[in-house]
Protein backbone atom coordinates (compact mmCIF):
# COMPACT_ATOMS: atom_id res chain seq x y z
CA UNK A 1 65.22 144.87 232.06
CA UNK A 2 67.41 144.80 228.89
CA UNK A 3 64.38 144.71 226.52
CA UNK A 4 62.83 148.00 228.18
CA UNK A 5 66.04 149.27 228.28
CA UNK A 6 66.24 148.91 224.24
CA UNK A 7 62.43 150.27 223.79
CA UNK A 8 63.27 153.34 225.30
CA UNK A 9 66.43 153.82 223.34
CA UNK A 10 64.69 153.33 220.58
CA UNK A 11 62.12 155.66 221.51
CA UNK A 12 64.48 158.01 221.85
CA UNK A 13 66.04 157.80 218.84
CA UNK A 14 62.91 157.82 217.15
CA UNK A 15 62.39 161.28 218.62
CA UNK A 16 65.45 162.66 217.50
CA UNK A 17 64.69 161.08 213.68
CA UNK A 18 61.50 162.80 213.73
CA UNK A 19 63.11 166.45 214.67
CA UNK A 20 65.86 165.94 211.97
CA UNK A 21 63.10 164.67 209.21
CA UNK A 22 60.64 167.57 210.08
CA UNK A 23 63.39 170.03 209.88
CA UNK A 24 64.54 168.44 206.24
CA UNK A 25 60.84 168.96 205.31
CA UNK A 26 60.64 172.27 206.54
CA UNK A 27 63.88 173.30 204.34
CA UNK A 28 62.90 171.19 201.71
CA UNK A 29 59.50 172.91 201.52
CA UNK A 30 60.84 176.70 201.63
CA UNK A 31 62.42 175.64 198.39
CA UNK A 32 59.27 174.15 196.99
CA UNK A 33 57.17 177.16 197.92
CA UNK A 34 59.48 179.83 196.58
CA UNK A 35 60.03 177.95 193.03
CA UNK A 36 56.04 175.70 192.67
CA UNK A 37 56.80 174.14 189.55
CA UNK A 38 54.91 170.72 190.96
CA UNK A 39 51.79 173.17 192.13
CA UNK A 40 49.65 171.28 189.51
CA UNK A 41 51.61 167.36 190.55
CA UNK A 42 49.45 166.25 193.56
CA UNK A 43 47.44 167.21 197.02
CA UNK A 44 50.84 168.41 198.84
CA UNK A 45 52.19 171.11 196.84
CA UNK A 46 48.70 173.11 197.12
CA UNK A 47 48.35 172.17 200.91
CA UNK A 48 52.04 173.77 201.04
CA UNK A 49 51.32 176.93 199.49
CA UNK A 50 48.63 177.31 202.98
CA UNK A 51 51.68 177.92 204.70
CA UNK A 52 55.18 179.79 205.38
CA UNK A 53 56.46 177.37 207.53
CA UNK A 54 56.09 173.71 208.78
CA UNK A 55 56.25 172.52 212.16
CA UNK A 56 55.94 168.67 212.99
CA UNK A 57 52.17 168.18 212.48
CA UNK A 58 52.55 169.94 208.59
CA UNK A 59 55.51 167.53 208.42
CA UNK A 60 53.29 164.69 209.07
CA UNK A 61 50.49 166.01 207.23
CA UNK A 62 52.20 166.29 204.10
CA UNK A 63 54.11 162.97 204.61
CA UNK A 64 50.57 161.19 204.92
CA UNK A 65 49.35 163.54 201.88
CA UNK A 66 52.09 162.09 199.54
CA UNK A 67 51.33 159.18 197.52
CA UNK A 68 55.47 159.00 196.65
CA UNK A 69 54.36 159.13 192.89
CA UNK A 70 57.84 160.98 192.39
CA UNK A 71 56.40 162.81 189.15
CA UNK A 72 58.20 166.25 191.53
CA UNK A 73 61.52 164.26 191.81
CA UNK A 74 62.39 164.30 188.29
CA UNK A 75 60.71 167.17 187.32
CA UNK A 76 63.05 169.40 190.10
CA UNK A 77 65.84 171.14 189.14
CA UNK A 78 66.92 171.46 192.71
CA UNK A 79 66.87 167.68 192.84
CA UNK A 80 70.12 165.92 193.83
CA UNK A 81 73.04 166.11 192.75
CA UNK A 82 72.01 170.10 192.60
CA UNK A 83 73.31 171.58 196.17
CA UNK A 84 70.34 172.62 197.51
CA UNK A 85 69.06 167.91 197.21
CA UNK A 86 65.15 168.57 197.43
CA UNK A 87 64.33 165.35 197.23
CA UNK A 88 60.37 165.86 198.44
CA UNK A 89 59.04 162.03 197.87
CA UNK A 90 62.20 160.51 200.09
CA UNK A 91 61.81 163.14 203.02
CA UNK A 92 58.17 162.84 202.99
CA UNK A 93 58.45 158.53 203.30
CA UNK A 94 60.86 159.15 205.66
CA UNK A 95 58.13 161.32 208.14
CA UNK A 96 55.72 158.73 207.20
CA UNK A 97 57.33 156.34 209.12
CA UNK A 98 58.24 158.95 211.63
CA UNK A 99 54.04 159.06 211.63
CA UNK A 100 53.63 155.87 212.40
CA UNK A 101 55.79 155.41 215.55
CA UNK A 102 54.37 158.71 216.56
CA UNK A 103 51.03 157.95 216.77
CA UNK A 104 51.10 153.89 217.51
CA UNK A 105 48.94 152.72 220.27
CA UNK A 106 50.53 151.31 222.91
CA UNK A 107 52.83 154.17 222.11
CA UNK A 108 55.88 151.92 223.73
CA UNK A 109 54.92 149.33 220.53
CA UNK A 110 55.87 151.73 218.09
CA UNK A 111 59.34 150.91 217.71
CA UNK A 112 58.02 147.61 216.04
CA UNK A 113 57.39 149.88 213.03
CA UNK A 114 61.36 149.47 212.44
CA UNK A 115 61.07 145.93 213.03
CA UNK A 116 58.14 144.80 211.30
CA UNK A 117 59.63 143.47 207.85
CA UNK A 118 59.66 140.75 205.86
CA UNK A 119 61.08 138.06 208.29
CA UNK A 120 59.26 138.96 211.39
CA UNK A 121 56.25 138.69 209.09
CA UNK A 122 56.79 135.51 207.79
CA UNK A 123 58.21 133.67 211.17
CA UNK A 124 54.92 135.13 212.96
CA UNK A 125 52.83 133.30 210.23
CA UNK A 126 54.75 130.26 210.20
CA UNK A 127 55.12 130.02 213.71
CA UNK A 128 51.37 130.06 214.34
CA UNK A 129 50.77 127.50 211.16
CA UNK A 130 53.70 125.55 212.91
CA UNK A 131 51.41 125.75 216.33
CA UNK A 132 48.26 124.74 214.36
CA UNK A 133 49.63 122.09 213.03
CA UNK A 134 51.35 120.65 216.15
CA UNK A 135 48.04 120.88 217.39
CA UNK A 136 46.10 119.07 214.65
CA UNK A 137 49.07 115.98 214.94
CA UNK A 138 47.95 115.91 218.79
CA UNK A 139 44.67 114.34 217.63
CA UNK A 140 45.77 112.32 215.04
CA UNK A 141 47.32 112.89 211.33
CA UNK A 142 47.30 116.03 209.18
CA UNK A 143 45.98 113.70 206.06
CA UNK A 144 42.58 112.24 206.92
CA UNK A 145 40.01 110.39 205.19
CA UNK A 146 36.70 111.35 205.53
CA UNK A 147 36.76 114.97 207.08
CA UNK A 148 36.96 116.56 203.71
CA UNK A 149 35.76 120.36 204.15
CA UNK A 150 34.54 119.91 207.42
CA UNK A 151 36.94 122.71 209.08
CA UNK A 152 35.17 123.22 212.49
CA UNK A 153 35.94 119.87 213.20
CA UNK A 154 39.61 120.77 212.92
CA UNK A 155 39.20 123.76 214.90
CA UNK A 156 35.98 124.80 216.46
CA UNK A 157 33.93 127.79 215.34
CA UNK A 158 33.90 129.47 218.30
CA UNK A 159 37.48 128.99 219.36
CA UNK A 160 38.36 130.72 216.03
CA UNK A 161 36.14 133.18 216.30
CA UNK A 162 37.35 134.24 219.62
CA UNK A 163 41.06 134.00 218.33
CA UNK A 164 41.35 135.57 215.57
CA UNK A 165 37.90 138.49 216.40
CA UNK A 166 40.30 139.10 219.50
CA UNK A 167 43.67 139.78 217.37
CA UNK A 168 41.28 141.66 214.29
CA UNK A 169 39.67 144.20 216.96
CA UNK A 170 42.91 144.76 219.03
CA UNK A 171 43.92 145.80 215.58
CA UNK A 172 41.24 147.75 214.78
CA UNK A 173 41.02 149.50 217.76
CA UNK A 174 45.00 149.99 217.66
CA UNK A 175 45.02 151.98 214.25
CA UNK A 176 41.50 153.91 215.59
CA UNK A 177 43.32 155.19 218.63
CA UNK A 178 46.26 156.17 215.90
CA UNK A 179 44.83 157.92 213.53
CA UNK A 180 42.24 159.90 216.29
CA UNK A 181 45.82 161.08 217.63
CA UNK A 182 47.34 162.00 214.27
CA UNK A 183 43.82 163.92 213.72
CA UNK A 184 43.97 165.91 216.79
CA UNK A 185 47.20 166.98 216.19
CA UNK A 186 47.00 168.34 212.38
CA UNK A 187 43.61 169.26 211.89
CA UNK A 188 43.63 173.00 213.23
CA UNK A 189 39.96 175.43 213.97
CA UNK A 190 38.58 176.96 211.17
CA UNK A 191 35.43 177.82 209.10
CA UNK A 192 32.82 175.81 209.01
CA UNK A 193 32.84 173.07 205.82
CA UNK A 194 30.37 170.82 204.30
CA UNK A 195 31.70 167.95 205.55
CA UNK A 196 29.97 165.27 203.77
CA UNK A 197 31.10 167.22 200.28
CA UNK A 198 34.58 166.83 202.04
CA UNK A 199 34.20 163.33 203.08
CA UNK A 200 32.77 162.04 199.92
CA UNK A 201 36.15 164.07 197.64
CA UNK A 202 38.34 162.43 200.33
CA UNK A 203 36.31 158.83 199.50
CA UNK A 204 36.91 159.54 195.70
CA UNK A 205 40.45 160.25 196.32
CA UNK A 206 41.07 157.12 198.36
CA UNK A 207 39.01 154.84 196.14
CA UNK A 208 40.00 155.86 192.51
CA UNK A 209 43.93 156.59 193.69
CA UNK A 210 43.78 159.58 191.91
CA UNK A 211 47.06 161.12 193.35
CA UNK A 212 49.18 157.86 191.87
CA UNK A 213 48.61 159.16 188.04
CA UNK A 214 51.83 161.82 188.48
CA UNK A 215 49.65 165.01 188.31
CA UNK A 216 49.17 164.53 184.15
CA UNK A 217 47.39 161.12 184.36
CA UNK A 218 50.74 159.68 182.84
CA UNK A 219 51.66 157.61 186.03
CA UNK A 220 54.38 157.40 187.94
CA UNK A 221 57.45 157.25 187.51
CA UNK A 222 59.63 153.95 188.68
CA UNK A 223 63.11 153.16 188.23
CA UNK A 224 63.70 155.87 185.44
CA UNK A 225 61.92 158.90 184.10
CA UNK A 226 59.98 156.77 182.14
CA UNK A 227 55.81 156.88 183.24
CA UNK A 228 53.48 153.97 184.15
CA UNK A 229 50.61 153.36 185.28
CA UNK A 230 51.32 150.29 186.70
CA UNK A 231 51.64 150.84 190.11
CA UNK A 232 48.12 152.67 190.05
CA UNK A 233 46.51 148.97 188.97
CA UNK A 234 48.20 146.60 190.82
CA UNK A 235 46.96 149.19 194.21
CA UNK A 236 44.08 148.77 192.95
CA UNK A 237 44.55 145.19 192.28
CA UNK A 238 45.67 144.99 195.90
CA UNK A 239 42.90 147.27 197.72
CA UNK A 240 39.68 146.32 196.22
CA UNK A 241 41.01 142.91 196.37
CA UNK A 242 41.04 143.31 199.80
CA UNK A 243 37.88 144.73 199.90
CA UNK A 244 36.16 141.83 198.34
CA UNK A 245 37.64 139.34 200.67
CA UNK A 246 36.55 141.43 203.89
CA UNK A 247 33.07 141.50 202.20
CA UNK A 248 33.38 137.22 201.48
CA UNK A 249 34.23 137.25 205.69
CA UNK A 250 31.09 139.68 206.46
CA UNK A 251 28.48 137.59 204.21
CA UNK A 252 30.17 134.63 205.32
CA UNK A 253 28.99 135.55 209.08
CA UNK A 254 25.89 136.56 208.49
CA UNK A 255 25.04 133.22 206.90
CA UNK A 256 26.66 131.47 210.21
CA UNK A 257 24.91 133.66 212.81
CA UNK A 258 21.59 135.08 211.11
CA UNK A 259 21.27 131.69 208.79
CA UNK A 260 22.77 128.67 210.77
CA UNK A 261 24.46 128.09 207.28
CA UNK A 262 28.05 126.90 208.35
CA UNK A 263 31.11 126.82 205.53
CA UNK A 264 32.55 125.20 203.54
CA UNK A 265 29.40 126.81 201.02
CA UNK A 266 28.85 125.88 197.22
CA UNK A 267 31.52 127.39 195.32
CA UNK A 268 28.94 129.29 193.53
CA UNK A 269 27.87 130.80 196.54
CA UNK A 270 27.95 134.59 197.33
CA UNK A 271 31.26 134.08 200.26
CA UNK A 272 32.91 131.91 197.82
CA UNK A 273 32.79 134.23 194.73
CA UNK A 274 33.56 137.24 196.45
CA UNK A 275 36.55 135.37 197.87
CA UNK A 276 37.57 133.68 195.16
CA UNK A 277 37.82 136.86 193.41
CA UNK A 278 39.50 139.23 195.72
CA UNK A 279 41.77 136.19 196.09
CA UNK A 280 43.11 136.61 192.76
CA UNK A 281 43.10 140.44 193.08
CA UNK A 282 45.50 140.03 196.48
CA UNK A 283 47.85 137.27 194.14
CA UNK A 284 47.94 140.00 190.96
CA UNK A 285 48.65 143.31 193.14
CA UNK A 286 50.76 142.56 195.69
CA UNK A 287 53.19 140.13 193.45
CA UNK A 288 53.32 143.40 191.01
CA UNK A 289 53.78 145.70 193.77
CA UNK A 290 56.43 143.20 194.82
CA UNK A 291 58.29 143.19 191.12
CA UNK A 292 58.30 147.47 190.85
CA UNK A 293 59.78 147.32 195.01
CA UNK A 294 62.64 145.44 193.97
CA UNK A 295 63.60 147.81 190.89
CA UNK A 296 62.31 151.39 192.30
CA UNK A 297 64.91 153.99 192.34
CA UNK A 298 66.60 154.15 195.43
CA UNK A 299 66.21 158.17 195.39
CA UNK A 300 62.42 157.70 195.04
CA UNK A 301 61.99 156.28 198.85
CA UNK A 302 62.75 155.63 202.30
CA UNK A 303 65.12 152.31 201.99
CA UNK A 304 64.93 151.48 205.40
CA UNK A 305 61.36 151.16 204.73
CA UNK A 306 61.64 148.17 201.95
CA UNK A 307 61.25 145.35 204.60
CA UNK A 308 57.93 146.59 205.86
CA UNK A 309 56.50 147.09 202.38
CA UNK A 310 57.85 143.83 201.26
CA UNK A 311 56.54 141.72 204.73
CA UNK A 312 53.07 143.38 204.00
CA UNK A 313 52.79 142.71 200.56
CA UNK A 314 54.37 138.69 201.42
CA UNK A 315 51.47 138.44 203.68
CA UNK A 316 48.52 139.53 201.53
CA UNK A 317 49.82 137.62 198.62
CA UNK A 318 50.77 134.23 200.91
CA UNK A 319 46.96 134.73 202.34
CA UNK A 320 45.66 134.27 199.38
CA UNK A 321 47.80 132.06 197.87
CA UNK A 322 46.61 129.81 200.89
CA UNK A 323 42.99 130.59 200.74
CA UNK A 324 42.59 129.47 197.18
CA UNK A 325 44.74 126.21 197.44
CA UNK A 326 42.27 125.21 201.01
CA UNK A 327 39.21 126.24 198.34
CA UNK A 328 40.68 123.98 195.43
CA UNK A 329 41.30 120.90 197.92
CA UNK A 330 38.87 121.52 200.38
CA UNK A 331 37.72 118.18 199.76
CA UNK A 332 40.79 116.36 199.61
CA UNK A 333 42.73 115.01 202.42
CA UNK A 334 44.77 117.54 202.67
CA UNK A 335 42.27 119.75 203.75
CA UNK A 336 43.53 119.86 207.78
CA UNK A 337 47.25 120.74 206.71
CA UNK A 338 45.88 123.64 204.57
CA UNK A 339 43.57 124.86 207.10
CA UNK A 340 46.83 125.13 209.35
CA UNK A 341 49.13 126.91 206.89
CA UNK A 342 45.99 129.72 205.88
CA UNK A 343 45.31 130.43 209.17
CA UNK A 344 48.48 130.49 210.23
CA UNK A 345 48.93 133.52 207.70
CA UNK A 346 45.57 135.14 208.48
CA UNK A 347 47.17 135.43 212.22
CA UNK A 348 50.30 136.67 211.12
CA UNK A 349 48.36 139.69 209.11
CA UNK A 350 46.44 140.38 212.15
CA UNK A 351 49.07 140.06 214.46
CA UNK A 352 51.21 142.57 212.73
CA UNK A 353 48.16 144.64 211.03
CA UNK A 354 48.45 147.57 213.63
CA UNK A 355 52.68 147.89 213.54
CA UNK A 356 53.42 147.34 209.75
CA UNK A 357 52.76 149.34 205.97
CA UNK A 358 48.40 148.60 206.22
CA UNK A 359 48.77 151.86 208.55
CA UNK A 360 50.22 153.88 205.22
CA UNK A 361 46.45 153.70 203.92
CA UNK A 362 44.53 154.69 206.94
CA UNK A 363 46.71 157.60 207.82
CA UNK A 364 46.67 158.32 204.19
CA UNK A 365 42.91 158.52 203.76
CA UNK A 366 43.03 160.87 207.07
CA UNK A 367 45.20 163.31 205.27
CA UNK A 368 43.20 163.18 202.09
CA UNK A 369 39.88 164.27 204.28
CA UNK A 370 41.74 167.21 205.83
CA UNK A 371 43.18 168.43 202.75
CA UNK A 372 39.29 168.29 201.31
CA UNK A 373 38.15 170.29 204.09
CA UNK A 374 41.00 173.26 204.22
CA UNK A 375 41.07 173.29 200.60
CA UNK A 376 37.29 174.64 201.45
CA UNK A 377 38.53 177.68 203.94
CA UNK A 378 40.38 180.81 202.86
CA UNK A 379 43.51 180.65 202.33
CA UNK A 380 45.78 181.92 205.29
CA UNK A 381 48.44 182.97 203.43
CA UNK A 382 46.84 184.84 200.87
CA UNK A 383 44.27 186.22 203.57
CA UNK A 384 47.72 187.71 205.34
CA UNK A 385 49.21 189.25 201.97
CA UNK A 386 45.36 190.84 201.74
């Protein structure tokens, strides 16, 4: 009784923080759209000029727009300590978290969003490693002779392909459900578009980060007013990092199922390279995204936010921290114990996948398609001056 009792205060107050955030962005954005110095920055100041007011669904439109480059921070003059404190990247993180509760499926699971940091993260990992290992001492001794790289007779295929395809498509399906909502809600009728000239600026957008280069392909700014480029490469460091290890899992199942070819494979195999080089991608991002968290301007974001970033980034860099030690001593006794420890991360990623900061880039990529396609229609505003 106490627990729901605490859900549905927080719910509540995450209502009322969304109603006070919109209405920040709404004042915020009156400013913006009288003065449009930053018209040239990014995606959100042209999707502002669209319109004379915000309601919620602009708000978390434009949130999810943002890329929280802050090139518009210290290029306002209406930026604090002026009077009228238009701060536009802090308000906008602060809807984007206001997006994610919003739209989380179950809906009562969205209050994890203010939970999910760095500790839950990392006790959730270690917790099932802990398990994994408690159940690999059941049968005998986490150093053995003689099973070197034979992992599915640690754990059996199937069971882990039940576990953790289970926790992946609740995830999946989780974020789906999200971002459909978030869709429905900001994406208004309109003239027809061609949508796969939309889709495929909205792809080049995601995939090049093109709105993290400050609006003069400078970079952003960090903890002064001082430009780099740095956070641009480690993202991409991190995402296509990513991407290569989700590609090393997909090969790696079509050589189990279509091949009968079980792992561990030759290190020069396709699943191997792939992973061994988004590995290293997923150590080089995420530690650099790590090292500009800790010294980013406090005015440049949404502090109550720096757990979640810093839990997400912990668990793509501890996954494949893991991942390459089981590949460099697969062979080696050790091999059970490390088996343990990477799962026990890979479960903690997909445990918290659907609550925690991966949501930033799938809401994110949603926003980028709808400001493709409306960029493509008239212009309401200047259709009503007409």
């Amino acid at each position: 009784m106490a627990a729901i009792e605490d859900l549905t205060r927080l719910a509540l107050d995450a209502e009322r923080e969304l109603e006070t955030n919109a209405a920040e962005v709404d004042r915020i954005l009156h400013i913006c759209n009288a003065c449009r110095y930053c018209e040239s920055f990014c995606a959100v100041f042209p999707a502002m000029t669209r319109r004379l007011d915000f309601n919620v669904a602009d708000a978390h439109y434009l949130a999810n727009l943002c890329h929280n480059c802050s090139a518009c921070l210290y290029a306002c003059q209406y930026a604090p300590p002026h009077e009228f404190g238009v701060n536009v990247p802090k308000t906008l993180a602060q809807v984007r978290r206001d997006t994610y509760v919003e739209y989380a499926f179950p809906k009562s699971l969205g209050v994890l969003y203010r939970r999910n940091g760095l500790t839950v993260a990392m006790a959730v990992s270690l917790g099932v490693a802990a398990f994994l290992i408690g159940a690999i001492l059941m049968q005998g001794s986490l150093f053995v002779h003689g099973l070197e790289g034979q992992f599915y007779v640690i754990f059996p295929h199937n069971l882990l392909a039940v576990l953790f395809g289970a926790a992946f498509g609740f995830s999946v399906l989780a974020l789906a459900i999200g971002v459909i909502r978030f869709w429905r809600q900001v994406s208004e009728p309109g003239k027809p578009v061609p949508l796969p000239n939309a889709a495929g600026e909205a792809a080049r957008a995601v995939l090049t980060l093109q709105y993290l280069d400050g609006g003069h392909r400078d970079g952003c700014n960090n903890e002064d007013d001082a430009f780099t480029l740095w956070r641009r490469r480690f993202h991409h460091f991190t995402f296509y990092g990513f991407m290569l290890c989700f590609a090393s899992t997909s090969v790696a199942t079509l050589y189990h199922y279509l091949f009968a070819m079980e792992a561990p494979y030759p290190i020069l195999s396709l699943p191997v390279l792939l992973g061994t080089a988004g590995g290293i991608g997923l150590l080089i991002g995420p530690a650099g995204l790590f090292w500009l968290n800790i010294r980013r301007n406090p005015m440049q974001a949404d502090e109550t936010q720096k757990t979640m970033d810093r839990g997400f980034i912990a668990l793509l860099f501890f996954v494949s921290l893991t991942g390459l030690a089981l590949l460099a001593w697969r062979d080696t006794a050790a091999m059970p114990l490390l088996l343990a420890v990477h799962l026990g991360f890979v479960m903690g990623f997909f445990l918290t996948l659907p609550y925690g900061k991966f949501a930033h880039g799938i809401f994110r990529s949603a926003a980028l398609l709808k400001y493709a396609i409306e960029k493509r229609r008239p212009n309401p505003v200047q259709a009503g001056g007409e």
